[in-house]
Protein backbone atom coordinates (compact mmCIF):
# COMPACT_ATOMS: atom_id res chain seq x y z
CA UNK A 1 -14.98 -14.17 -19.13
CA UNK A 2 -18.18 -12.27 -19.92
CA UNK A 3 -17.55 -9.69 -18.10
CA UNK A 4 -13.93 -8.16 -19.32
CA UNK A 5 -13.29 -6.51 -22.63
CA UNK A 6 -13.98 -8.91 -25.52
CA UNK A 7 -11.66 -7.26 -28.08
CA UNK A 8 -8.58 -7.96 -25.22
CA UNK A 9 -6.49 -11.13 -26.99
CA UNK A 10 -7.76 -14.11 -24.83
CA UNK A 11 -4.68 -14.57 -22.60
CA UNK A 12 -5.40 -10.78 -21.16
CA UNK A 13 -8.60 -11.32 -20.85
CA UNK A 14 -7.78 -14.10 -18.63
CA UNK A 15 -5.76 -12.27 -16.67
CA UNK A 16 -8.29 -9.63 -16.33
CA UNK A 17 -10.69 -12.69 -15.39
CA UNK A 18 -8.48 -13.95 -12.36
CA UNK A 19 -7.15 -10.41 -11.24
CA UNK A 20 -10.91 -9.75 -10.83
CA UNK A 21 -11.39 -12.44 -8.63
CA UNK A 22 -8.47 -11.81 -6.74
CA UNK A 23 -9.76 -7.95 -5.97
CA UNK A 24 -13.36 -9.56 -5.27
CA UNK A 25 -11.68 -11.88 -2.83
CA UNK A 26 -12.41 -14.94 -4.05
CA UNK A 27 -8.30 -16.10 -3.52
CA UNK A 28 -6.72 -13.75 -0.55
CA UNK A 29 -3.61 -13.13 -0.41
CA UNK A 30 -1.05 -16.45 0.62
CA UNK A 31 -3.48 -18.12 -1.06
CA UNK A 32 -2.51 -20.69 -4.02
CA UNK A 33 -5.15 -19.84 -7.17
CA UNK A 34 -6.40 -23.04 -9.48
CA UNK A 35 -3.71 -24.98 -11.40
CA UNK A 36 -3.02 -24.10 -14.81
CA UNK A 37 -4.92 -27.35 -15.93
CA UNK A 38 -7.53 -26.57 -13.50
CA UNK A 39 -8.18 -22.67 -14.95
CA UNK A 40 -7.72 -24.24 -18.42
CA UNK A 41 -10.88 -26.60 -17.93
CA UNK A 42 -13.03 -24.40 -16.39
CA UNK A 43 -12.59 -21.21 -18.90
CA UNK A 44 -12.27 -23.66 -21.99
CA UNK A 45 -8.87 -22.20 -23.21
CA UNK A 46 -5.43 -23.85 -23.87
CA UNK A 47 -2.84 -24.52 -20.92
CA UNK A 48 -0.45 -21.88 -22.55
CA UNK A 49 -3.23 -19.44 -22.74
CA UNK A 50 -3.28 -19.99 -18.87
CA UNK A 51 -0.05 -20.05 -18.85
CA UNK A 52 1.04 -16.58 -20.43
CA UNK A 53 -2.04 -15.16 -18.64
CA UNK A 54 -0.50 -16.30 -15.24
CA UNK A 55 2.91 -15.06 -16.67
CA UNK A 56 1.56 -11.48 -17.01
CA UNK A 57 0.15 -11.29 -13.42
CA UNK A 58 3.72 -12.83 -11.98
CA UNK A 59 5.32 -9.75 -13.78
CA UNK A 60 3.10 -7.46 -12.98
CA UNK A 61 3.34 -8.53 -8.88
CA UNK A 62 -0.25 -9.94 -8.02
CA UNK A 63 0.65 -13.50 -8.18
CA UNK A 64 3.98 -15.69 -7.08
CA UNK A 65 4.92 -19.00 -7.96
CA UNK A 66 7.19 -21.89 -6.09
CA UNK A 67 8.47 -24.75 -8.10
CA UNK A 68 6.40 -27.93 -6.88
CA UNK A 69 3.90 -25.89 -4.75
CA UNK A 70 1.69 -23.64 -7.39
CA UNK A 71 1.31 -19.85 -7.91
CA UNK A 72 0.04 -17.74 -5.13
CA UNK A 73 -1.29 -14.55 -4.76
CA UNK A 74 1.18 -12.40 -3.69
CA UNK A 75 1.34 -10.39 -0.28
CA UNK A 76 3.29 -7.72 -0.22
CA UNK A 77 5.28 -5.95 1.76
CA UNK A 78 5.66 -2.45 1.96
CA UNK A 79 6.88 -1.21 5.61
CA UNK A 80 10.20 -1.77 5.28
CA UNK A 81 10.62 0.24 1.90
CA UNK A 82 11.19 3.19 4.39
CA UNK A 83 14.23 1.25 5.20
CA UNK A 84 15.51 1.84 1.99
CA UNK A 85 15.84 5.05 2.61
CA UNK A 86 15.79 5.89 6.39
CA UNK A 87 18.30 4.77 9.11
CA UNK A 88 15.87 4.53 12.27
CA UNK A 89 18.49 2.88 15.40
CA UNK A 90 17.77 3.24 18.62
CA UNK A 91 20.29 3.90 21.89
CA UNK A 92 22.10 0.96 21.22
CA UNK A 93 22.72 1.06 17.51
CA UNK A 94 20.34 -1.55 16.82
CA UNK A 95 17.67 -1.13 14.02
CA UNK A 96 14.36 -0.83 15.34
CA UNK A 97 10.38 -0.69 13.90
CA UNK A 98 9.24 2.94 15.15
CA UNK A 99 6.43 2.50 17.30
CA UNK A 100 3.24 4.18 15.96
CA UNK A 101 0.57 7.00 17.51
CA UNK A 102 -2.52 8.09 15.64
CA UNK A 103 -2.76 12.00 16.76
CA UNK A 104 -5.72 12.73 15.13
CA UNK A 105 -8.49 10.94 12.85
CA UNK A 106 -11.24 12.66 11.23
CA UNK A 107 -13.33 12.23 8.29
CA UNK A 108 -13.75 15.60 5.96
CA UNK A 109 -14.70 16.69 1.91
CA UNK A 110 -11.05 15.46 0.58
CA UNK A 111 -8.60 18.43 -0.53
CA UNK A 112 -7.84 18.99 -4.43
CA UNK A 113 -4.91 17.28 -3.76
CA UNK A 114 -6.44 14.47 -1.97
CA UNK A 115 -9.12 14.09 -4.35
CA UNK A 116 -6.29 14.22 -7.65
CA UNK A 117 -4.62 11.36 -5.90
CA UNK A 118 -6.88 9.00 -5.14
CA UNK A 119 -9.01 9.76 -8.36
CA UNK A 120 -12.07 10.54 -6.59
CA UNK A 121 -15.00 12.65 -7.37
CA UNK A 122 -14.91 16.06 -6.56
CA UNK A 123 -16.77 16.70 -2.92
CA UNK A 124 -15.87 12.86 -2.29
CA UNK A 125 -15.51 12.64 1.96
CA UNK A 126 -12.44 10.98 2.68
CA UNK A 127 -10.64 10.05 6.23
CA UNK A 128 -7.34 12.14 7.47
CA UNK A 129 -5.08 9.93 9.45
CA UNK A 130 -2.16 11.71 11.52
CA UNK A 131 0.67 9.60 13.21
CA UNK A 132 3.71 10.12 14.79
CA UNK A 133 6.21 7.02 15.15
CA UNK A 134 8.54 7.10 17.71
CA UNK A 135 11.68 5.21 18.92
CA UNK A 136 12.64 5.51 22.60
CA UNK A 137 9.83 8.10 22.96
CA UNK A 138 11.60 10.52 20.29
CA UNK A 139 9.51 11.16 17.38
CA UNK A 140 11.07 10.04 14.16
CA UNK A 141 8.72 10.27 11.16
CA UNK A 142 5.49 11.62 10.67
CA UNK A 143 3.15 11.02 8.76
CA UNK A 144 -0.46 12.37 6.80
CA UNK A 145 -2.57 9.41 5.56
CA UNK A 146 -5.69 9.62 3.15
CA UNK A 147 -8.17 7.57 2.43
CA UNK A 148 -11.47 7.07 0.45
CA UNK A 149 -14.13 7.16 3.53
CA UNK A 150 -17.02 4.91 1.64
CA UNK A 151 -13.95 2.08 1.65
CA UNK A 152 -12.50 2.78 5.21
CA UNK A 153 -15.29 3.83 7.04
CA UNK A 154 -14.63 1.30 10.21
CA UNK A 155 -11.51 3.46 10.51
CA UNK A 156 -13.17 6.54 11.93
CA UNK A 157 -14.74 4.34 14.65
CA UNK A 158 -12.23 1.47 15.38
CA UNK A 159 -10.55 1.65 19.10
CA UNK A 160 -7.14 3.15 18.26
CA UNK A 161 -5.21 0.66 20.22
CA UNK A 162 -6.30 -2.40 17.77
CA UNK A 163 -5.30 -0.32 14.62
CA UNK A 164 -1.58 -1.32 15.38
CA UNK A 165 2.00 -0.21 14.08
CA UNK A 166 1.29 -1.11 10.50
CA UNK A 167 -1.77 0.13 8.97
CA UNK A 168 -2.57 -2.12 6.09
CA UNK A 169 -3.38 -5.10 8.59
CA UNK A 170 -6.32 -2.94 10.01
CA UNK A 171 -7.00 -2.20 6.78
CA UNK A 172 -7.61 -5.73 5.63
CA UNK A 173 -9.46 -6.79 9.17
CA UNK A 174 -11.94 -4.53 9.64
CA UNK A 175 -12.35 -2.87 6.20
CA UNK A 176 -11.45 -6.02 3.51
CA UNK A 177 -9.20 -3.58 1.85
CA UNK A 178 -5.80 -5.04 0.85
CA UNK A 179 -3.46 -3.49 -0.97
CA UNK A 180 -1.78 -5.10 -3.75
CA UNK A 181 1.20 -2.35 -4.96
CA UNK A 182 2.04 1.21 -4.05
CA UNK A 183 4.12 3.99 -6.18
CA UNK A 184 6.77 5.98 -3.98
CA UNK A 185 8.17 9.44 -4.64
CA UNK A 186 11.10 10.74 -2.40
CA UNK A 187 11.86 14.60 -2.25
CA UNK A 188 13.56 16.84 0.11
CA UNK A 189 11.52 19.82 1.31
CA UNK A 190 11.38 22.28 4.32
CA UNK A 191 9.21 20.89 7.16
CA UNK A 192 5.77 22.71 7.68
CA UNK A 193 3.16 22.89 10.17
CA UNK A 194 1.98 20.01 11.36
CA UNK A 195 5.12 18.19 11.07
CA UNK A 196 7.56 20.72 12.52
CA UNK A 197 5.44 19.96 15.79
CA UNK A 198 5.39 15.90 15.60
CA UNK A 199 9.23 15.89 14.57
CA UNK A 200 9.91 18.77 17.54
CA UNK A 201 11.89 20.64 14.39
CA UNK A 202 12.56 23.96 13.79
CA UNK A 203 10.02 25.50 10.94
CA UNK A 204 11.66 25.01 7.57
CA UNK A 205 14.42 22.62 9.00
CA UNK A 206 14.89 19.82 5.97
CA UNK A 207 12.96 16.80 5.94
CA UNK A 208 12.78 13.52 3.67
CA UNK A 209 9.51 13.38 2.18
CA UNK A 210 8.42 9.80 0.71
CA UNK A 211 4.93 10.10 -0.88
CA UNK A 212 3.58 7.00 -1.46
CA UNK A 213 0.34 5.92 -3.34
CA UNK A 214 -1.27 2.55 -2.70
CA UNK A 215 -3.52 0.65 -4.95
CA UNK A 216 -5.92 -2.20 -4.38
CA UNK A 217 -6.14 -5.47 -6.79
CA UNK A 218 -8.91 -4.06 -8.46
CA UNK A 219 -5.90 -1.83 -9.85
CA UNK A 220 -7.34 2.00 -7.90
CA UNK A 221 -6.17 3.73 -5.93
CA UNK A 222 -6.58 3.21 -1.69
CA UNK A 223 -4.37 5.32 -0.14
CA UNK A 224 -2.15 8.31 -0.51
CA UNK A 225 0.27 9.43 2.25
CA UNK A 226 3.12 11.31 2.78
CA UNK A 227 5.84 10.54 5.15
CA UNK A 228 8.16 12.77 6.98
CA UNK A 229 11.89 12.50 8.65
CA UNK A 230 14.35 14.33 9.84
CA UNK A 231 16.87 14.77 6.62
CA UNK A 232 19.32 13.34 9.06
CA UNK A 233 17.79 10.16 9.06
CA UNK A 234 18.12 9.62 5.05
CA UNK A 235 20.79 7.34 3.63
CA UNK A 236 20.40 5.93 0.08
CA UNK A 237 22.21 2.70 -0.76
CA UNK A 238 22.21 0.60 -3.78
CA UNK A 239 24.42 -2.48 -5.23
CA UNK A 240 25.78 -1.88 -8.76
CA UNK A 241 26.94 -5.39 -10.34
């Protein structure tokens, strides 16, 4: 643990220890990590050292564990958190995954914006992802996705019909990015160019807007997008016990 903060207590250093392996790849995601025993030998601590150390990444979402199998490094899921919040159905009634079309890619000096939310240097080049999904052929969500170019460069260059309907996939195949958590913001706004055109709305027409900001294991930022729908397709539901 040489290479972490040696003022940390010993536990959170740990953790720091095997979160940094986990970003560096050295357990992927699905994976099971070393038993507690197993970590305990080979970083000469106590088993409940190991033991609150694994504790702190299960609550903070990088790791999983199953009685009688181990701990695991978690994969998450995050498509279907727009299902929290949108109702997408198609003719039928049925729920359905929005198909996905990439309507322009480009790679450009990032925004203010950009650059704020990813925590980049000023004059950083980032990539500019925009896709329309669709359901039937009618355009149901848009969407304006950034990303840090040095970590996504493959993106820019990648034949379109291998990038699939969900992104982070691609992400992990051809770039060995994966992200580990993301940070959602909903608001309701007045749809703007270029998402008046994508959605087929009338300028200023009211949209959902869920801004969402993904991070890596290594605990920065990867990607910042923000989502659009037709306010017609919100619903918010929650269980109260």
């Amino acid at each position: 643990m040489g290479n972490v903060d040696q003022r940390l207590p010993l536990y959170q250093r740990l953790r720091d220890e095997i979160a940094a392996q986990i970003a560096s790849h050295v357990w992927r995601p699905g994976e099971a990590i070393p038993t507690e025993a197993e970590l305990a030998a080979s970083h000469s601590v106590a088993v409940g050292t190991v033991r609150k150390a694994i504790q702190t990444l299960v609550d903070e979402g990088l790791v999983e564990r199953f009685q009688g199998r181990g701990t695991f490094v978690r994969r998450p899921s995050f498509d279907s958190s727009l299902f929290r919040f949108l109702r997408f159905h198609g003719p039928e009634g049925r729920h359905e995954v929005p198909e996905s079309k990439i309507l322009d890619r480009s790679g450009l000096i990032g925004p203010d914006p950009v650059i704020k939310a990813l925590r980049l240097p000023t004059g950083t080049e980032v990539i500019r992802l925009l896709r329309q999904r669709l359901i039937k052929g009618w355009p149901v969500l848009a969407e304006e996705i950034w990303l840090p170019r040095a970590r996504f460069e493959p993106i820019l260059t990648m034949p379109l019909d291998e990038m699939g309907a969900l992104l982070y996939p691609a992400y992990e195949r051809f770039c060995g990015e994966i992200v580990a958590s993301a940070e959602e913001t909903l608001t309701v706004e007045g749809v703007a160019a270029p998402f008046d055109t994508i959605l087929s709305l009338p300028q200023a027409s009211p949209v959902v807007v869920i801004e969402r900001l993904a991070f890596g294991y290594h605990g920065g930022p990867l990607e910042w997008r923000r989502s659009c729908a037709p306010a017609s397709t919100f619903r918010y539901h929650i269980e109260i016990r």
